[in-house]
Every structure is written in C-alpha cells, then in structure tokens.
C-alpha atoms as a PDB file:
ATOM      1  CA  UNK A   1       0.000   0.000   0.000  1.00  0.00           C
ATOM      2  CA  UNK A   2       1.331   3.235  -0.788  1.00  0.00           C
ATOM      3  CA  UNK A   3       0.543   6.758   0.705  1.00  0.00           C
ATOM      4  CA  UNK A   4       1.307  10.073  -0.876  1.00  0.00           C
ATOM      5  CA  UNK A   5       0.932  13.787   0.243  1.00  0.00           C
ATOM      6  CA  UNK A   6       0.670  16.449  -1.854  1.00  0.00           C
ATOM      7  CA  UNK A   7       1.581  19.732  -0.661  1.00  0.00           C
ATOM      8  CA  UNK A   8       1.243  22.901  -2.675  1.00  0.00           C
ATOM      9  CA  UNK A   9       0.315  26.613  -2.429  1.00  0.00           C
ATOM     10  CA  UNK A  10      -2.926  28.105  -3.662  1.00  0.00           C
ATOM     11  CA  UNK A  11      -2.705  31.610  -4.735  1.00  0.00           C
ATOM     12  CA  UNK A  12      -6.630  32.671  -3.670  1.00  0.00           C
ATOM     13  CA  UNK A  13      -9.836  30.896  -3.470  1.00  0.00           C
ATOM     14  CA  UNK A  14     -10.983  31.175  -6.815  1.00  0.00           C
ATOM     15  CA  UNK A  15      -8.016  28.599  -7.915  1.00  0.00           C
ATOM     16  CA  UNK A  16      -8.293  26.186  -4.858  1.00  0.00           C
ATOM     17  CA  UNK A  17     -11.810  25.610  -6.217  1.00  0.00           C
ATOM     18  CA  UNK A  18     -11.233  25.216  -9.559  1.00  0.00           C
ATOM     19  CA  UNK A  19      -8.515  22.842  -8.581  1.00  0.00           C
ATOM     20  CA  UNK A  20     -10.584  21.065  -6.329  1.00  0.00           C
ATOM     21  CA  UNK A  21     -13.238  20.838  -8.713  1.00  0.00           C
ATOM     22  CA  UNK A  22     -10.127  19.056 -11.451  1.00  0.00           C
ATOM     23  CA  UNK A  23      -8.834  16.857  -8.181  1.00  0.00           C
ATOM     24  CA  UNK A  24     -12.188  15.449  -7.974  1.00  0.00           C
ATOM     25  CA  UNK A  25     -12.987  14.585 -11.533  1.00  0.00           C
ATOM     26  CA  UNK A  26      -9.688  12.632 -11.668  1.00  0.00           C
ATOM     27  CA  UNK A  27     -10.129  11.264  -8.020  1.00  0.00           C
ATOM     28  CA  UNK A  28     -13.774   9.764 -10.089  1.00  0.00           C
ATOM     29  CA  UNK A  29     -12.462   8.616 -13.073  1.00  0.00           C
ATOM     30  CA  UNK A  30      -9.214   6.863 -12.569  1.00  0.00           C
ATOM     31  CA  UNK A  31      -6.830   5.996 -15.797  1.00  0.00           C
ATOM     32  CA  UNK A  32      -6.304   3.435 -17.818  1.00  0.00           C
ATOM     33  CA  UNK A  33      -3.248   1.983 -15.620  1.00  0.00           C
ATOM     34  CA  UNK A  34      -5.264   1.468 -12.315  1.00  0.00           C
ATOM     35  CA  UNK A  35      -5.640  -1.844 -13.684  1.00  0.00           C
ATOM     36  CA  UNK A  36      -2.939  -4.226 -15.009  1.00  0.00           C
ATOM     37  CA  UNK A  37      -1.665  -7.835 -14.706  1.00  0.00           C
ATOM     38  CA  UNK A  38      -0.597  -8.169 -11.268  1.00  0.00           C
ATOM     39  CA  UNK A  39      -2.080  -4.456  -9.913  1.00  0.00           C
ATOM     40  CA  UNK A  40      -5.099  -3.608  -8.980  1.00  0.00           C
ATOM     41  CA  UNK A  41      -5.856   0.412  -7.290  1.00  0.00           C
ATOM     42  CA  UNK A  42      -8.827  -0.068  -4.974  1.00  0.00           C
ATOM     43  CA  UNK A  43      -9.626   3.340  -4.409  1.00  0.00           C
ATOM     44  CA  UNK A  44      -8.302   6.716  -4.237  1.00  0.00           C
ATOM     45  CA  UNK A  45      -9.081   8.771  -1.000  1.00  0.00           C
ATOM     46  CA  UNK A  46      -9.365  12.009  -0.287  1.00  0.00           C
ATOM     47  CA  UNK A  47      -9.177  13.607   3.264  1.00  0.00           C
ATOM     48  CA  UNK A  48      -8.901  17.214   3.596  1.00  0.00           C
END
C-alpha cells in the first residue's frame, strides 16, 4: 500500500476551487493503468 501527500500553495480561493473541482474529476475517473496484470488500485481517498 502506498501513501502520498501532496503539498502545494494556492494563490486565492478562486483557484483552490477550480482545482478542487479538477482533483475530484480525476479522483472519479481513474486511468487506464489502475488496472494491469498483477495491480489492482482499490480506491483513491481524499481527506482534507
């Protein structure tokens, strides 16, 4: 299992919720390597 934080500034609020609104949209739809022989991802969490 593998863990990974993400640390980054965000200039005003405007752009934390447009990225927010991109984070979750890729959070949702995953890409085509989530899934390979031998790998599986089982989910993507997001705790703010």
């Amino acid at each position: 299992m593998a863990y990974y934080h993400v640390h980054g500034p965000i200039p005003d609020g405007i752009s934390q919720s447009e990225g927010y609104k991109m984070f979750e949209n890729y959070i949702a739809s995953g890409v085509p390597m989530d899934n390979f022989d031998g790998f599986e991802l089982v989910s993507r969490v997001h705790a703010p």
